[in-house]
C-alpha atoms as a PDB file:
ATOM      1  CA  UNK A   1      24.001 -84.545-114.976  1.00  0.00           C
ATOM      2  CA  UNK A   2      26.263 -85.623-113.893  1.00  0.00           C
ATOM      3  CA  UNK A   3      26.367 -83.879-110.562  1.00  0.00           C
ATOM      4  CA  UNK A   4      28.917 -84.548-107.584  1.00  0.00           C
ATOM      5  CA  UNK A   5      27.689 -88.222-106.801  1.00  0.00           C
ATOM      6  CA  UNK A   6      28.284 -89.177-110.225  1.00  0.00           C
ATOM      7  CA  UNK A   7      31.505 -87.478-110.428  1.00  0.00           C
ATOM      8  CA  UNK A   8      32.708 -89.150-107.636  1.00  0.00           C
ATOM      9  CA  UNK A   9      31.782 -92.624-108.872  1.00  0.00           C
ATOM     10  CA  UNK A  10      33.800 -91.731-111.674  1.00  0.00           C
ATOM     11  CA  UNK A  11      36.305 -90.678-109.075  1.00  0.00           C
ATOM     12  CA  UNK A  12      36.447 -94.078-107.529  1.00  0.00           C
ATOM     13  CA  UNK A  13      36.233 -95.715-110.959  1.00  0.00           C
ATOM     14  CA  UNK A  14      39.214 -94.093-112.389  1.00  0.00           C
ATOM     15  CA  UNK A  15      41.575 -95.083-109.017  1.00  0.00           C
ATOM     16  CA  UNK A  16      40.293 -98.581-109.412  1.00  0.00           C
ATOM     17  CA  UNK A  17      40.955 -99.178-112.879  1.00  0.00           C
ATOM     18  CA  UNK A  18      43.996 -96.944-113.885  1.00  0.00           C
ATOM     19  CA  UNK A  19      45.612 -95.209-111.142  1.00  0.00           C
ATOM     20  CA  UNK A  20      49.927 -96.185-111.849  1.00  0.00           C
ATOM     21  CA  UNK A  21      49.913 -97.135-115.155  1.00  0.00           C
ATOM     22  CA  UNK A  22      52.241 -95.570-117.276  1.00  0.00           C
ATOM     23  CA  UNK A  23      50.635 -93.744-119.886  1.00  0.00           C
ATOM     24  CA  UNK A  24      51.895 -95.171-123.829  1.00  0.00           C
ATOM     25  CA  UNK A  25      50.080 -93.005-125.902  1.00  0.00           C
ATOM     26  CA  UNK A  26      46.716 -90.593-126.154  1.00  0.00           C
ATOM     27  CA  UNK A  27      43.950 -90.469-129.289  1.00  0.00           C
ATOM     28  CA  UNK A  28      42.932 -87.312-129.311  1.00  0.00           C
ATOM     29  CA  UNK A  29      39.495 -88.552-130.990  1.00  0.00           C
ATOM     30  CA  UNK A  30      37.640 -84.843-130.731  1.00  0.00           C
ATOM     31  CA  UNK A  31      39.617 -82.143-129.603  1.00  0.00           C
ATOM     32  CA  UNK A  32      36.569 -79.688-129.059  1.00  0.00           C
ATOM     33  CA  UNK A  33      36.763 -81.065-125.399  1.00  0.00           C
ATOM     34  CA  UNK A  34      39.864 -79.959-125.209  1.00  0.00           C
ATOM     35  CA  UNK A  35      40.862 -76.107-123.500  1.00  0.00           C
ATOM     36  CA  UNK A  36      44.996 -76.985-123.616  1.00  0.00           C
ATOM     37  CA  UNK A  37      46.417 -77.728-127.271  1.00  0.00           C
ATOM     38  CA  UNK A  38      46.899 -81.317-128.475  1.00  0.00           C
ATOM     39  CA  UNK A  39      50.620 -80.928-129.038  1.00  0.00           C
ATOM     40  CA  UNK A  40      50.849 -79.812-125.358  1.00  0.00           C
ATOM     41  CA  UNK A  41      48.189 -81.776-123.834  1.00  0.00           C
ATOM     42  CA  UNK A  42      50.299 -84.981-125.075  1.00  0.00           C
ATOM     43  CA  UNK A  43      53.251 -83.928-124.086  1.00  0.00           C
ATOM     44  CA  UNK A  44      51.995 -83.114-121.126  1.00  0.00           C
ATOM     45  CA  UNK A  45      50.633 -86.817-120.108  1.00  0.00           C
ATOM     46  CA  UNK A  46      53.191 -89.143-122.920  1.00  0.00           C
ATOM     47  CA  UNK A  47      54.468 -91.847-120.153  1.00  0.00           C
ATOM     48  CA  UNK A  48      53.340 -90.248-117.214  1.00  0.00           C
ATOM     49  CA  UNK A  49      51.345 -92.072-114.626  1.00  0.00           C
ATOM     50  CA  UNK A  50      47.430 -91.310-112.869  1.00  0.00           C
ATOM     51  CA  UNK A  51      49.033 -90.771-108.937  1.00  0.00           C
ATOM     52  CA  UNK A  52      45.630 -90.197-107.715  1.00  0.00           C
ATOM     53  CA  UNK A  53      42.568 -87.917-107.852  1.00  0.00           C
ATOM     54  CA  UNK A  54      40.884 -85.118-105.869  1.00  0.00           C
ATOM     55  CA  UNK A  55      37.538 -84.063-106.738  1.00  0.00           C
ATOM     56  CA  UNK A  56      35.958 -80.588-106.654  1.00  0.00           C
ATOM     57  CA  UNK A  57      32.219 -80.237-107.385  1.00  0.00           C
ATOM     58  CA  UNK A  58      31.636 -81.581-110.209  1.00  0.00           C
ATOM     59  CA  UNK A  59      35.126 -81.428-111.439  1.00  0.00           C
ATOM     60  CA  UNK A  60      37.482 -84.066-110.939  1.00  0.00           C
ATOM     61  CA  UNK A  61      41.672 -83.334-111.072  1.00  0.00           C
ATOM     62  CA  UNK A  62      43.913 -86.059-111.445  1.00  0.00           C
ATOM     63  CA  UNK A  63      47.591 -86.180-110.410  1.00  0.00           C
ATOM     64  CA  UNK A  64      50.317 -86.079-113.007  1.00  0.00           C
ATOM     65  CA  UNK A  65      53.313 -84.963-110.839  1.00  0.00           C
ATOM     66  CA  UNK A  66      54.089 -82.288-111.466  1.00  0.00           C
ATOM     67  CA  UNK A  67      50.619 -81.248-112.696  1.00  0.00           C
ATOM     68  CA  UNK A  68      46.721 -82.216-113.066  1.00  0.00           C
ATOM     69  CA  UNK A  69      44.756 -83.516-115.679  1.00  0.00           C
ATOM     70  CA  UNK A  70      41.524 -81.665-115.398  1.00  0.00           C
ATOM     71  CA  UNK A  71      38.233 -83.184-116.417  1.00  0.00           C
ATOM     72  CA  UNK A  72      34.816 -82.261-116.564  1.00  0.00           C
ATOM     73  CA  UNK A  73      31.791 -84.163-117.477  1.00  0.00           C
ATOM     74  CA  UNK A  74      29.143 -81.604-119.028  1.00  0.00           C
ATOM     75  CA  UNK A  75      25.858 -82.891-119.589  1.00  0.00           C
ATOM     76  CA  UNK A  76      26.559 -86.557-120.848  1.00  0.00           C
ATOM     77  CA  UNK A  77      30.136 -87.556-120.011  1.00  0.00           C
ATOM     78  CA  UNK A  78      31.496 -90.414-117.810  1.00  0.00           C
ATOM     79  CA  UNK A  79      35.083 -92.327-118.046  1.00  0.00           C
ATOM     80  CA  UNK A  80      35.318 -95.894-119.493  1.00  0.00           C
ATOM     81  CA  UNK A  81      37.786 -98.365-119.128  1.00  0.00           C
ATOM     82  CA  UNK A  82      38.585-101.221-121.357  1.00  0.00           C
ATOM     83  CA  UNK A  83      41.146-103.973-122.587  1.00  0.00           C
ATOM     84  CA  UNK A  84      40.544-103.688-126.526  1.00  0.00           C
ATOM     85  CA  UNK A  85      41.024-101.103-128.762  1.00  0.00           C
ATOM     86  CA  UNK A  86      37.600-102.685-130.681  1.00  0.00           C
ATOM     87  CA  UNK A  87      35.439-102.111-127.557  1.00  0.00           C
ATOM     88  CA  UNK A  88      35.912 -98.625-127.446  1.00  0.00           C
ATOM     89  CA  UNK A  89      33.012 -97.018-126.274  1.00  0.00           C
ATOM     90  CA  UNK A  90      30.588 -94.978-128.825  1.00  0.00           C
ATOM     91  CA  UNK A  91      31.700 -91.006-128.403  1.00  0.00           C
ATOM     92  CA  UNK A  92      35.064 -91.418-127.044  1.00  0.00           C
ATOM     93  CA  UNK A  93      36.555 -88.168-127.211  1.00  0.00           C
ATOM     94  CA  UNK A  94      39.900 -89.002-125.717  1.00  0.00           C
ATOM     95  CA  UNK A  95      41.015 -92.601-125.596  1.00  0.00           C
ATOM     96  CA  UNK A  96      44.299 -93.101-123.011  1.00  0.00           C
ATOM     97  CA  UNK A  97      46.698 -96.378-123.583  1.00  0.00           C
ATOM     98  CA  UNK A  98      48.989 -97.468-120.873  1.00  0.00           C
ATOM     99  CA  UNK A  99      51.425 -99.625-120.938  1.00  0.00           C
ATOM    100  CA  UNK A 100      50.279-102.731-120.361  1.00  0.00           C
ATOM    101  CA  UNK A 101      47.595-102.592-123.090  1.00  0.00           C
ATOM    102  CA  UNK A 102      44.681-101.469-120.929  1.00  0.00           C
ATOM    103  CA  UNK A 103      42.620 -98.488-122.110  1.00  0.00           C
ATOM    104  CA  UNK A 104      40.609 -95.488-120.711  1.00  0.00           C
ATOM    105  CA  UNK A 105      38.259 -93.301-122.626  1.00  0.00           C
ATOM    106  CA  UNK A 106      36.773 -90.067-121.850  1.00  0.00           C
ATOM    107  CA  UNK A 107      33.334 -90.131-122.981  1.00  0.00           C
ATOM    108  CA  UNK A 108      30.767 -87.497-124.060  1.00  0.00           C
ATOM    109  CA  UNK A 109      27.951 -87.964-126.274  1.00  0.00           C
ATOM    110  CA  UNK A 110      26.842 -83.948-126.436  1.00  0.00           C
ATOM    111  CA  UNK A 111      30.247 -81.992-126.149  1.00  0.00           C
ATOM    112  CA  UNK A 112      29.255 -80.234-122.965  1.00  0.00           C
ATOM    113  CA  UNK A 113      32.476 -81.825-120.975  1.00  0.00           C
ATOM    114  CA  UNK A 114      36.125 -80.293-121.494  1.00  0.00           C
ATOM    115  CA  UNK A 115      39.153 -81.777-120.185  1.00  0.00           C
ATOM    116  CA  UNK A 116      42.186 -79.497-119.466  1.00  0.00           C
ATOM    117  CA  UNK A 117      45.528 -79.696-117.639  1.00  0.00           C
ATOM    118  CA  UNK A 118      46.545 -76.953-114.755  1.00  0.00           C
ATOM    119  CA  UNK A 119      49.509 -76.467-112.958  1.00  0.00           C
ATOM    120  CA  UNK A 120      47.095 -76.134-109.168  1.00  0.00           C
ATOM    121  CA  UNK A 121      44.317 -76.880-108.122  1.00  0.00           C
ATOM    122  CA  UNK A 122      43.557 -74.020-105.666  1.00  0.00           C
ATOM    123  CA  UNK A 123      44.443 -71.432-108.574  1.00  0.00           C
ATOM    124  CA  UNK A 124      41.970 -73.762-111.072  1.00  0.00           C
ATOM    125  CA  UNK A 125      39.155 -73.099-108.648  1.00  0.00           C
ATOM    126  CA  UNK A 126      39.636 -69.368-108.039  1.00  0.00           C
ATOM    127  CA  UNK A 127      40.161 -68.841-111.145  1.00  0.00           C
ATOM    128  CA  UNK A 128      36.852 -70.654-112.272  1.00  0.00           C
ATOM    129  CA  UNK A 129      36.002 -68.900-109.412  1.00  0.00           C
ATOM    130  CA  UNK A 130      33.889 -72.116-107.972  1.00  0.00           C
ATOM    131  CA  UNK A 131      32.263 -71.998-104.432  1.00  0.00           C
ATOM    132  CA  UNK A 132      33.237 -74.381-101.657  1.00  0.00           C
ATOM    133  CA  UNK A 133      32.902 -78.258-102.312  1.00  0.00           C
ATOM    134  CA  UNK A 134      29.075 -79.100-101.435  1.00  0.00           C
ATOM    135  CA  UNK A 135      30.136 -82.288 -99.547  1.00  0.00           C
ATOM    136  CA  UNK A 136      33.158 -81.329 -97.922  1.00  0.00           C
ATOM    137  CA  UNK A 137      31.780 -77.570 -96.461  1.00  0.00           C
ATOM    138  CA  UNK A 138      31.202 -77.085 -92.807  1.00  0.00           C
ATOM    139  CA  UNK A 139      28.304 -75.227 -91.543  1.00  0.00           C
ATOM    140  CA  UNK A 140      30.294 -72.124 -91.082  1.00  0.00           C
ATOM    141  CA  UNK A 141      31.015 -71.967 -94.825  1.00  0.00           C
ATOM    142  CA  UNK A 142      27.388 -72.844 -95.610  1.00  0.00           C
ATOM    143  CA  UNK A 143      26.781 -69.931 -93.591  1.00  0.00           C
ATOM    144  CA  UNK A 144      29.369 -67.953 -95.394  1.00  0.00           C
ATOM    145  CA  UNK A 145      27.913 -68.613 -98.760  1.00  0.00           C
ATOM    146  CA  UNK A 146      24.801 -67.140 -97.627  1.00  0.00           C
ATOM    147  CA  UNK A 147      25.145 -63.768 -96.761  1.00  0.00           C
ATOM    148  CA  UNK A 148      24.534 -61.187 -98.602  1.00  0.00           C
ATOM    149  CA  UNK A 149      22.554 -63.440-100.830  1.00  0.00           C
ATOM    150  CA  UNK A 150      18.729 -62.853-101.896  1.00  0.00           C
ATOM    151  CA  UNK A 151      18.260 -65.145-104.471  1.00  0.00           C
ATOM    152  CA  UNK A 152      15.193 -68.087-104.724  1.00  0.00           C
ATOM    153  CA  UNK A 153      16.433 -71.319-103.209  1.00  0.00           C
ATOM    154  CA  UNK A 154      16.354 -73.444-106.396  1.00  0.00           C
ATOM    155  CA  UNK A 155      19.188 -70.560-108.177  1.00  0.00           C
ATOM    156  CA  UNK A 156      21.371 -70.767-104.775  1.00  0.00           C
ATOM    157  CA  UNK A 157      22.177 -74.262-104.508  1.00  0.00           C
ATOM    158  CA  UNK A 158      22.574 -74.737-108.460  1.00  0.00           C
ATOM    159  CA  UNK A 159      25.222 -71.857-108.601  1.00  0.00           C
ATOM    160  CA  UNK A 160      28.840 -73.178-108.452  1.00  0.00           C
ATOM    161  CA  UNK A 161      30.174 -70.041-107.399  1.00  0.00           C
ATOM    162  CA  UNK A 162      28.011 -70.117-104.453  1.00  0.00           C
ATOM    163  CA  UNK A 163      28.593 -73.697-104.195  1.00  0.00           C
ATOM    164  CA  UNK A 164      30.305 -76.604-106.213  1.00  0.00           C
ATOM    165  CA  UNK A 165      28.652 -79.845-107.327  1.00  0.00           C
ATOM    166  CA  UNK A 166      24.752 -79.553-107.100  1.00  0.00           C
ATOM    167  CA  UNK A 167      22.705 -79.408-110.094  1.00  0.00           C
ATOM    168  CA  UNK A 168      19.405 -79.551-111.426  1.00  0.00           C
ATOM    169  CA  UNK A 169      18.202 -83.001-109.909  1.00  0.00           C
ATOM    170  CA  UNK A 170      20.019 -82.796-106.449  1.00  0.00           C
ATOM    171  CA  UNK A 171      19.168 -79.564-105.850  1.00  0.00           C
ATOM    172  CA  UNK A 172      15.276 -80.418-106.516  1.00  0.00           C
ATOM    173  CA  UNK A 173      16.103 -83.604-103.898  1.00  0.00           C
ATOM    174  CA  UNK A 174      17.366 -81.460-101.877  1.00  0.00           C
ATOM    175  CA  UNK A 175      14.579 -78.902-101.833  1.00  0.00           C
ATOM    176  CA  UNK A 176      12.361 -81.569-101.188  1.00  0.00           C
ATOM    177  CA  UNK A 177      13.527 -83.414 -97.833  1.00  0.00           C
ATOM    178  CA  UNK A 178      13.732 -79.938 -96.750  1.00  0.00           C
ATOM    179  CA  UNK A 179      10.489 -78.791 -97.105  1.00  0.00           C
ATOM    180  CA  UNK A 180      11.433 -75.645 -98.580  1.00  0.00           C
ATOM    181  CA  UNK A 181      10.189 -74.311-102.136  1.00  0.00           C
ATOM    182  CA  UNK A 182      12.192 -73.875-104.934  1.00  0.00           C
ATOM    183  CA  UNK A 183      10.674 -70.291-105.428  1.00  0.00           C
ATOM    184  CA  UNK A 184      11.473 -69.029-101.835  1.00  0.00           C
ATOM    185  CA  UNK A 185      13.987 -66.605-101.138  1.00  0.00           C
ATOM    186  CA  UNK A 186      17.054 -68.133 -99.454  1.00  0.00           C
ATOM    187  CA  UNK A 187      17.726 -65.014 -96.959  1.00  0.00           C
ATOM    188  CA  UNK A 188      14.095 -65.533 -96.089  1.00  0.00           C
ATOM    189  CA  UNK A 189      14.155 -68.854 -94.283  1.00  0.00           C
ATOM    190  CA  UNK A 190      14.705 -68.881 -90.783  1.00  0.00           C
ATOM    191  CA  UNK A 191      17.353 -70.642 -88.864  1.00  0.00           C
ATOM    192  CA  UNK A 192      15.818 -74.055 -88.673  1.00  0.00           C
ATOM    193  CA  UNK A 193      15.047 -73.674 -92.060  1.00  0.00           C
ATOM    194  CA  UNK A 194      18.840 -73.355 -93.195  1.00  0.00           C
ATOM    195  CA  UNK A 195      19.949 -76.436 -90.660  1.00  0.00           C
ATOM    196  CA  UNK A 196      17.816 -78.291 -92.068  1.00  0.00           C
ATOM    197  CA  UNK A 197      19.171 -77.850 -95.889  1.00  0.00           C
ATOM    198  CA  UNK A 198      22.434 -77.795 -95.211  1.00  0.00           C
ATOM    199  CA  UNK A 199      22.019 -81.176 -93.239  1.00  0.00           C
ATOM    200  CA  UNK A 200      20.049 -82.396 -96.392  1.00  0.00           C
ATOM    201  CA  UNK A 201      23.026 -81.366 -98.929  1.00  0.00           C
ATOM    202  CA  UNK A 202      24.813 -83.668 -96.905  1.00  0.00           C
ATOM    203  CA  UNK A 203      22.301 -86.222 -96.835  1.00  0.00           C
ATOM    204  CA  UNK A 204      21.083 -86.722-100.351  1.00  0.00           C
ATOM    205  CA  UNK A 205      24.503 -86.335-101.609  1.00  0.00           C
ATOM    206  CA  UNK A 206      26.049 -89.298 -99.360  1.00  0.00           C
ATOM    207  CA  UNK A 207      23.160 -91.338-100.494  1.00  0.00           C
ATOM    208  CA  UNK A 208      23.442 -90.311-104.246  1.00  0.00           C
ATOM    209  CA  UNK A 209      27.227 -92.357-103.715  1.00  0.00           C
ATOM    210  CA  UNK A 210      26.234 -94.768-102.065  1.00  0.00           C
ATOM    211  CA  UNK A 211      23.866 -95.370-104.999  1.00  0.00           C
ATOM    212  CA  UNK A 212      26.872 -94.442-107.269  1.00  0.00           C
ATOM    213  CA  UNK A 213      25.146 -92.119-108.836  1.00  0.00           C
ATOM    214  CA  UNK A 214      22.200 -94.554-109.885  1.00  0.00           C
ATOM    215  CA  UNK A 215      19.059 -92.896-110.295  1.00  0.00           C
ATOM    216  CA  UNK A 216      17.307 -95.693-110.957  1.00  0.00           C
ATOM    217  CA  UNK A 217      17.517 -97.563-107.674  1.00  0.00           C
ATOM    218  CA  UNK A 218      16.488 -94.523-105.562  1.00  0.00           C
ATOM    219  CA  UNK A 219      13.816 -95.335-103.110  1.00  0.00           C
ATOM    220  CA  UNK A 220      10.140 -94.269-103.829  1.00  0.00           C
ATOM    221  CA  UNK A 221      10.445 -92.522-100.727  1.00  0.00           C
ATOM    222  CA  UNK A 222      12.899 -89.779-102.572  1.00  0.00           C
ATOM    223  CA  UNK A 223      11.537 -87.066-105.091  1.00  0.00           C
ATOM    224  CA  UNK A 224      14.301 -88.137-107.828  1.00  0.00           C
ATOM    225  CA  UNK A 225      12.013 -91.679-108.587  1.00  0.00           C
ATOM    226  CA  UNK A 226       8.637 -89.128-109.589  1.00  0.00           C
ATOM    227  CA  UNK A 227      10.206 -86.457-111.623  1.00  0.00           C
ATOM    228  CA  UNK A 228       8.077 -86.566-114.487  1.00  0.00           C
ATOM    229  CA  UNK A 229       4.684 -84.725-115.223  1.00  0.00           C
ATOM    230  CA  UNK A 230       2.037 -87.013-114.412  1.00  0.00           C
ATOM    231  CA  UNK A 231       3.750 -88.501-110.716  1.00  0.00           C
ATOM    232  CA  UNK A 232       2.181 -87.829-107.206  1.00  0.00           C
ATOM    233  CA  UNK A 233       3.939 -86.840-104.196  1.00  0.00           C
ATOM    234  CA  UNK A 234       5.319 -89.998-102.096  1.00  0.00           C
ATOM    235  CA  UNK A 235       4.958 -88.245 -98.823  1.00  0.00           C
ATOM    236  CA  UNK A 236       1.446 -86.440 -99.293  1.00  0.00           C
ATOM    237  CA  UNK A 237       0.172 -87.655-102.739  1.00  0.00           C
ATOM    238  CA  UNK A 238      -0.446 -84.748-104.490  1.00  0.00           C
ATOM    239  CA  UNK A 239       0.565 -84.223-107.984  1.00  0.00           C
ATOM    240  CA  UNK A 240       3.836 -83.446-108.843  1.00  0.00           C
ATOM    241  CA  UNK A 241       4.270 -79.927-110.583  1.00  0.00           C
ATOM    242  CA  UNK A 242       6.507 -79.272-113.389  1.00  0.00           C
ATOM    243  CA  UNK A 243       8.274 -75.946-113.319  1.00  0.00           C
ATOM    244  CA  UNK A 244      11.126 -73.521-114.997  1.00  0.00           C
ATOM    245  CA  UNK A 245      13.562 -71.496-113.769  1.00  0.00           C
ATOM    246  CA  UNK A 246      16.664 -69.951-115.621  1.00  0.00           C
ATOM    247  CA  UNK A 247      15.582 -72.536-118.968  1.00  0.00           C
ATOM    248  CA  UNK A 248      16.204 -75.365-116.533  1.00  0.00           C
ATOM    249  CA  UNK A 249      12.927 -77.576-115.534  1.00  0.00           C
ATOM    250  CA  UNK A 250      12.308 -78.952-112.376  1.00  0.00           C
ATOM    251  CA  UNK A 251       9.850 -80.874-109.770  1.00  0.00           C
ATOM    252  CA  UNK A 252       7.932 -80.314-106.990  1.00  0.00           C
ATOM    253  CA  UNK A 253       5.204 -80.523-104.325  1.00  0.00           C
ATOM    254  CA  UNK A 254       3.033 -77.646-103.860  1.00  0.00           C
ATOM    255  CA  UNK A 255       1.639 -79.338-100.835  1.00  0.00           C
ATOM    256  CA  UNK A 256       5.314 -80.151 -99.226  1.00  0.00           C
ATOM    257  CA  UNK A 257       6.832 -77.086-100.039  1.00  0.00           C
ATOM    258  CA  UNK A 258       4.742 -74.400 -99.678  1.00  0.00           C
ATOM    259  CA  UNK A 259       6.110 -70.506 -99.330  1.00  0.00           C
ATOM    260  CA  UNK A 260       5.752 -69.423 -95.809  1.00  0.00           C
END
């Protein structure tokens, strides 16, 4: 967390609350978030405005003319706008004030995010070398991403190399509506097989905005409500399992998802 739905609702946030305001000053509050130096990372933004935003993955790039802010969430991060310096949120890192007194804060509790500026967008991504946008991929560059690839499942969709935005919870969603186990080798499954989860990427992450990146008000009928150790299935019934892979854990049905 957060993962591409989330990143987007902070997408649609940030043009709804600050998009062409001029910038007065920045508080650089912790600059361990930041991968530009503070000297050049206010100079950079001092009385420019937010044009708009483009989202990658889970990064999102916002428009400075003639450069983008850059800023990524980590584990714990999300954006915060206010119209008092006292209600600052708890953990701002980077607190933006534009001209006409409003406020925006970059938040992050655990220090995982960063927040950079770069001069392109397409040269940020190769150079992060980050696969092709989860949501906005065709089938063809699903396909693409695939080859050559022998990796389980659960690895493959998590990878932002191989393809940008899906995490840890998503991917398990993901797994799950398409009946595929998080253990299975992804150039093993057959062609109705990798229809299916590429259709599902799009699925669950469409829903996961619409929801705005609300976990809470998932329906029962999704994986995401029963991730804990203890929850049954809500197709089937059966228990939930708990498993690890690459120090991440995650959830799912034995019974659902079985290896072919």
């Amino acid at each position: 967390m957060p993962e591409l739905p989330e990143v987007e609702a902070f997408k649609n946030y940030l043009d709804s609350t600050s998009l062409n305001k001029v910038i007065k000053n920045i508080k650089i509050q912790d600059n361990r978030v930041l991968h530009v130096p503070e000297t050049k990372f206010k100079r950079e933004l001092r009385n420019k405005k937010f044009i708009c935003s483009i989202r990658h993955g889970k990064y999102l790039f916002v428009k400075i003319i003639p450069k983008f802010l850059v800023l990524h969430f980590g584990m714990s991060g999300y954006l915060e706008s206010f119209n008092n310096v006292n209600e600052e949120p708890t953990h701002s890192r980077i607190r933006f004030k534009f001209t006409d007194g409003t406020f925006l804060s970059y938040v992050s509790q655990r220090m995982f995010g960063r927040v950079d500026i770069c001069n392109s967008i397409e040269n940020y991504i190769k150079k992060k070398k980050l696969g092709p946008d989860a949501l906005n991929m065709n089938y063809e560059e699903f396909l693409d991403t695939r080859k050559r690839r022998t990796t389980i499942s659960k690895t493959f969709l998590m990878n932002q190399n191989i393809i940008a935005g899906i995490g840890n919870i998503y991917s398990d969603e993901i797994l799950f509506q398409s009946k595929i186990n998080p253990k299975a080798r992804i150039h093993e499954l057959d062609e109705e097989k990798v229809k299916g989860l590429f259709d599902n990427i799009k699925k669950i992450l469409k829903y996961g905005i619409e929801k705005k990146g609300n976990l809470k008000t998932y329906s029962n009928k999704y994986l995401i409500p029963h991730r804990q150790i203890g929850e049954v299935c809500p197709v089937c019934k059966n228990q939930i399992e708990r498993y690890e892979i690459s120090g991440r854990h995650g959830f799912f049905c034995t019974n659902c998802q079985r290896i072919a």
